[in-house]
Protein backbone atom coordinates (compact mmCIF):
# COMPACT_ATOMS: atom_id res chain seq x y z
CA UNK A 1 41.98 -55.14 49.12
CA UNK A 2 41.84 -55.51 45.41
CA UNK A 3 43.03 -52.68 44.52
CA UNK A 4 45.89 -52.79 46.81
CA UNK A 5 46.78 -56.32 45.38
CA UNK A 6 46.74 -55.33 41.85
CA UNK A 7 49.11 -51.73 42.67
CA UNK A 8 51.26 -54.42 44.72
CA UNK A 9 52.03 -56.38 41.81
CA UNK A 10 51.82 -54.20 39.12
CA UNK A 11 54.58 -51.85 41.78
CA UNK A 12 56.54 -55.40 42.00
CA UNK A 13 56.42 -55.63 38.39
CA UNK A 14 57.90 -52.29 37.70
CA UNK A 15 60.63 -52.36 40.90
CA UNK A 16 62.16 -55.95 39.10
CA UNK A 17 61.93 -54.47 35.35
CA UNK A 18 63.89 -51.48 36.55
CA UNK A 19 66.24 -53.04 38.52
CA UNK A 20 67.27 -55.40 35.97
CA UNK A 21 68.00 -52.64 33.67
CA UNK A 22 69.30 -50.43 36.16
CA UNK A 23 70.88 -52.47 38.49
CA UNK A 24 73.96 -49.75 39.68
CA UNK A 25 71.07 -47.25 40.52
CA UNK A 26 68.00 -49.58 42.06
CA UNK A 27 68.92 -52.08 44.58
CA UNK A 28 67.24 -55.65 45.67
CA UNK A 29 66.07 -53.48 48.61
CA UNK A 30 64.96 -50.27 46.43
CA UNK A 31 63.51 -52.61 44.01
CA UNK A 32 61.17 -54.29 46.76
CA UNK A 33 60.03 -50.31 47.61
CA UNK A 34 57.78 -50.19 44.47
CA UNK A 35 55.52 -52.85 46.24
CA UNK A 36 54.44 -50.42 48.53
CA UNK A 37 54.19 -47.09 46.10
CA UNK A 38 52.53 -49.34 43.67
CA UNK A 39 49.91 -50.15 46.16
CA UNK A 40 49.57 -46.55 47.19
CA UNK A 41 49.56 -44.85 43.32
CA UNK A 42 46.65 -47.41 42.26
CA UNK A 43 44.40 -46.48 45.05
CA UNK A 44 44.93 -43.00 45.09
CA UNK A 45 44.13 -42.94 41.17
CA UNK A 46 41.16 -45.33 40.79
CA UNK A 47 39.13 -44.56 44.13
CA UNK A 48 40.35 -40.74 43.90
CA UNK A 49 41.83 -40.72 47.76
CA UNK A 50 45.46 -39.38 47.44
CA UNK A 51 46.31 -39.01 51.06
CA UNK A 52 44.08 -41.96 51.81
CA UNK A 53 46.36 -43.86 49.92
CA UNK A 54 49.46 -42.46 51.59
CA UNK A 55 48.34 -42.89 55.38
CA UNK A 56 46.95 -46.34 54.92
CA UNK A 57 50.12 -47.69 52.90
CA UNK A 58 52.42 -46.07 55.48
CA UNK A 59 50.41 -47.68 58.72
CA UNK A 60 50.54 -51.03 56.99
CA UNK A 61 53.91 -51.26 56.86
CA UNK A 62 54.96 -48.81 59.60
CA UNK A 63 57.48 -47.29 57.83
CA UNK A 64 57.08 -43.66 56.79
CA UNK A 65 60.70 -43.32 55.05
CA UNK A 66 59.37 -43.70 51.90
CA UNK A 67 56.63 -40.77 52.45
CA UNK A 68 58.00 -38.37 49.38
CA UNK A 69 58.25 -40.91 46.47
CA UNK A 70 54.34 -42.36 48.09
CA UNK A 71 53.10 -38.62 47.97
CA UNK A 72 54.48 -38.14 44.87
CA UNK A 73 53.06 -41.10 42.78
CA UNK A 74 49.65 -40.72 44.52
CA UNK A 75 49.72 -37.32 43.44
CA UNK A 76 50.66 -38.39 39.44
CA UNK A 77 48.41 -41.29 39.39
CA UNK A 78 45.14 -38.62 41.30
CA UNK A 79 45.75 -36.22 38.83
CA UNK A 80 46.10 -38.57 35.57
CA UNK A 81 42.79 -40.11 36.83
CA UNK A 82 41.00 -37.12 38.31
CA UNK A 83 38.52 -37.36 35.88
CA UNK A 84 37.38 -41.55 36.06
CA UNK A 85 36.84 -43.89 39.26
CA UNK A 86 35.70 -46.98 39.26
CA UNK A 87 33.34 -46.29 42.25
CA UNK A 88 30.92 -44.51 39.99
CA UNK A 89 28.58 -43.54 42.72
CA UNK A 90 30.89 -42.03 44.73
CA UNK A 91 29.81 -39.23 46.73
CA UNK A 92 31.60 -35.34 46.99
CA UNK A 93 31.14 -35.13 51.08
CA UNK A 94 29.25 -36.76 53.72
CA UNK A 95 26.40 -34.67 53.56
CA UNK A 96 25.97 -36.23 49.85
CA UNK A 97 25.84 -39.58 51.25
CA UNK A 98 22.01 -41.00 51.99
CA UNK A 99 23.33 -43.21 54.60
CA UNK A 100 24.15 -40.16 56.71
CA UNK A 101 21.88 -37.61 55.00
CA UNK A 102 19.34 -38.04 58.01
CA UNK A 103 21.62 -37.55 60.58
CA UNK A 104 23.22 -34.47 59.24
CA UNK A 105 19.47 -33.08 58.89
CA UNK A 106 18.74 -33.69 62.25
CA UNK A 107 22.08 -32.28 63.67
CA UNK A 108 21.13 -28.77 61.60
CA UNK A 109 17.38 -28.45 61.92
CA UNK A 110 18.76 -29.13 66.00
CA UNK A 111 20.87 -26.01 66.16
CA UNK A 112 18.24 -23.99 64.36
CA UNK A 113 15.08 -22.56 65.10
CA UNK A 114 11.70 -21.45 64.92
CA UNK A 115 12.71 -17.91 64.60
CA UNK A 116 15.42 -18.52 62.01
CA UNK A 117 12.25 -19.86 59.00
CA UNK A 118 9.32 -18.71 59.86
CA UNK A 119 7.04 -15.91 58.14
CA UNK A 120 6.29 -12.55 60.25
CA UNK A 121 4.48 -11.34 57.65
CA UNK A 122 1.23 -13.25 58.07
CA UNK A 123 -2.13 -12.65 56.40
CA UNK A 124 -4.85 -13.41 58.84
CA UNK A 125 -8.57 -13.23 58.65
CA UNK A 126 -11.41 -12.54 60.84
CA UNK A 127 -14.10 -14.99 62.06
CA UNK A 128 -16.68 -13.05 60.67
CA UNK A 129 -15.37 -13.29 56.61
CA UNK A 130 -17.62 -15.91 54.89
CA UNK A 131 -16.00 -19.17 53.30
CA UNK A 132 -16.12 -17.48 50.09
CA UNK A 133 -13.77 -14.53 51.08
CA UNK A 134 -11.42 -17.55 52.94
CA UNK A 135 -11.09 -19.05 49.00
CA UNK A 136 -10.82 -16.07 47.48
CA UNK A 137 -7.65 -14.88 49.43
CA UNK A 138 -6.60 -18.96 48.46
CA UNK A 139 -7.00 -18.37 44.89
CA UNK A 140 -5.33 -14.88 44.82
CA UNK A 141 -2.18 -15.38 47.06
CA UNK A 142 -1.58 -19.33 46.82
CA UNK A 143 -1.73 -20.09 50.55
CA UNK A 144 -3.89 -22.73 51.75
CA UNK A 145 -4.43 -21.68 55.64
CA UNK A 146 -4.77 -18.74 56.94
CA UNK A 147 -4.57 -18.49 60.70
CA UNK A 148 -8.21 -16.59 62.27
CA UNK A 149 -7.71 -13.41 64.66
CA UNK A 150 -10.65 -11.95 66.69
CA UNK A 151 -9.96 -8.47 68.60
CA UNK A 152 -6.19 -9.40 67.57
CA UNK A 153 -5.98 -12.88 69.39
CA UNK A 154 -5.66 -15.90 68.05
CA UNK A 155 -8.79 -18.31 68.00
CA UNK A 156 -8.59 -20.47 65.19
CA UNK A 157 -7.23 -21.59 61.91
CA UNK A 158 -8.80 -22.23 58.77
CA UNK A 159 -7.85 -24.45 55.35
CA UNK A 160 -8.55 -24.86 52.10
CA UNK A 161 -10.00 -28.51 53.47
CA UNK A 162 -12.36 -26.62 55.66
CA UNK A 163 -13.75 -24.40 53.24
CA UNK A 164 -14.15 -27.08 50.69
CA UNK A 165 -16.36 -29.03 52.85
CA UNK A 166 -18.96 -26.31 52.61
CA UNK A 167 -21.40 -26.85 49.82
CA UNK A 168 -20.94 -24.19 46.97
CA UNK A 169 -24.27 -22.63 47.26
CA UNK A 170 -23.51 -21.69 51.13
CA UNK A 171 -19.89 -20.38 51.07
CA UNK A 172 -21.39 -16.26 51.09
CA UNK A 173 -23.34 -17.17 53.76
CA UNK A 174 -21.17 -19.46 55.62
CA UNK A 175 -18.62 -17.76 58.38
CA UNK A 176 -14.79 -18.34 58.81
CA UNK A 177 -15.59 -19.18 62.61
CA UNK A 178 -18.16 -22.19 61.91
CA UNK A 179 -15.60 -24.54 60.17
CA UNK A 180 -12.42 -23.45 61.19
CA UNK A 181 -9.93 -25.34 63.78
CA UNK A 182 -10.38 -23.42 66.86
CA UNK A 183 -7.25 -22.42 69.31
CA UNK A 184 -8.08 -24.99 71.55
CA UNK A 185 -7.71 -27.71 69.45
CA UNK A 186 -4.58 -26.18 67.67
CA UNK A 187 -1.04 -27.33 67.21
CA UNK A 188 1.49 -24.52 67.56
CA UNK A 189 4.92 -23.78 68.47
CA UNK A 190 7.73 -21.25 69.51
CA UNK A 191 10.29 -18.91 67.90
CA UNK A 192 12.62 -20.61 70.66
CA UNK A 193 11.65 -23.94 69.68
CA UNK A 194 13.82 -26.17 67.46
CA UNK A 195 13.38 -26.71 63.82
CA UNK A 196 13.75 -30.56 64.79
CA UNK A 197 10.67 -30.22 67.01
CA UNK A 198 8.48 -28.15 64.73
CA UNK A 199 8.85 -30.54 61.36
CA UNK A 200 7.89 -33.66 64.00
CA UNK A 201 4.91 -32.04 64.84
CA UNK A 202 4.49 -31.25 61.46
CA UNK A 203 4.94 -35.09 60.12
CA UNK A 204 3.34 -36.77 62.57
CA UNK A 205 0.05 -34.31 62.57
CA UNK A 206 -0.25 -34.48 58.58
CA UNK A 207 -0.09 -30.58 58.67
CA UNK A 208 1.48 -28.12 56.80
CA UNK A 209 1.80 -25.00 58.91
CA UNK A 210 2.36 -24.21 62.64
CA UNK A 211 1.10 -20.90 64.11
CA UNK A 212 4.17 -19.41 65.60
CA UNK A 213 2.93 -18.15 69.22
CA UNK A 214 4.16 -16.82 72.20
CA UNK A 215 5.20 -19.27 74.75
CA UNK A 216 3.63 -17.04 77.78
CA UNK A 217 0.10 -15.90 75.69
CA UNK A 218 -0.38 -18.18 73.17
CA UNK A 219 -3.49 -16.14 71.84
CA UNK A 220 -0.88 -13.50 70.56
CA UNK A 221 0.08 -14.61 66.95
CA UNK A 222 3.95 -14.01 65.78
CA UNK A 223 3.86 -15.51 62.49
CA UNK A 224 3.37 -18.52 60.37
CA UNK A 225 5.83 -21.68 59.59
CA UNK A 226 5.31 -24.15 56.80
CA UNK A 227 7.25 -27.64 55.84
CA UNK A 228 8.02 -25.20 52.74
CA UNK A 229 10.06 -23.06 55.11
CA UNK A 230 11.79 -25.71 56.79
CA UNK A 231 12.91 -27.03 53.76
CA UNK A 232 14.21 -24.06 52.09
CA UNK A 233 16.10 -22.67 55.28
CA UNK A 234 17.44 -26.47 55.56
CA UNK A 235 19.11 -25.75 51.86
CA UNK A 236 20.62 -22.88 52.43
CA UNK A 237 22.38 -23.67 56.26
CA UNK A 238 23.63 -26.98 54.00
């Protein structure tokens, strides 16, 4: 409202300066015109929203015969100002905004899935490697749970947590299947199953990886998704 005041008078201001000095070419009524494309020309330049300016000037008044000089002193006054707004934190799009950053992450983790970020190419180990092996493969490849496969089913998961509990003196002796997280107690999901669902799980569990299974034999292992994956395929669909 401001800003519209100011353009008003400063519009006013030029329509009775030029009509005094060119009174055979601008009219009373012409004159009275640069109210309105003042109004429109300061808003477009300081909050940088050209046709903003031009729809919201042309409802208030109802009139749209003065469209082409409107469009064309928003477009002067956008461009002379293109550079400098006084709404400094001004966002580029919606999806910049953190009032409606959450919502727009919903609505795409929603329409993807599973499928679409997890890993296929999954490093298991057996229930029968000691502790030590379990923080070897940790130190060596960076991942900090690696899901546990007997006769090629899953039955278990085990973490750096888990192996950390053991005392140092009994990780060679110690076996993957006496401290990890067995199947029954696990929290997995789908390929079909929506990225939306899989990060809750994720949250509200305080985990950082779901064994991807299959819905109908969930002993049959298809790979492995982190929050890490989430996160990156949630940049890139942005």
């Amino acid at each position: 409202a401001p800003t519209l005041a100011v353009g008003a008078t400063l519009g006013g201001a030029f329509g009775i300066v030029a009509h005094a000095m060119f009174p055979g070419i601008i009219g009373d009524m012409q004159s009275t015109s640069f109210v309105l494309i003042g109004m429109a020309a300061l808003l477009a330049g300081v909050a940088r929203v050209p046709i903003a300016a031009i729809v919201i000037v042309s409802e208030l008044t109802g009139n749209y015969n003065l469209l082409p000089p409107l469009m064309f002193a928003s477009t002067i006054a956008y461009l002379v100002t293109s550079n400098w707004t006084i709404y400094e934190k001004q966002v580029l799009a919606r999806v910049d905004s953190p009032a409606h950053r959450e919502e727009l992450t919903i609505d795409i983790l929603e329409n993807a899935s599973v499928r679409d970020a997890m890993a296929t190419d999954v490093m298991p180990v057996n229930t029968k490697n000691s502790v030590q092996t379990v923080l070897h493969l940790i130190t060596r490849y960076g991942h900090i749970g690696y899901p546990v496969l007997a006769d090629n089913h899953l039955v278990g998961i085990v973490t750096f947590k888990d192996a950390e509990r053991v005392p140092a003196e009994d990780r060679g002796e110690v076996l993957v299947e006496q401290v990890m997280t067995s199947a029954t107690s696990l929290i997995v999901t789908y390929p079909d199953e929506s990225l939306e669902d899989a990060l809750r799980k994720l949250v509200l569990n305080d985990i950082g990886r779901l064994p991807v299974v299959d819905r109908d034999d969930q002993s049959k292992l298809l790979g492995i998704v982190t929050k890490s994956d989430i996160i990156r395929l949630h940049a890139q669909l942005r």
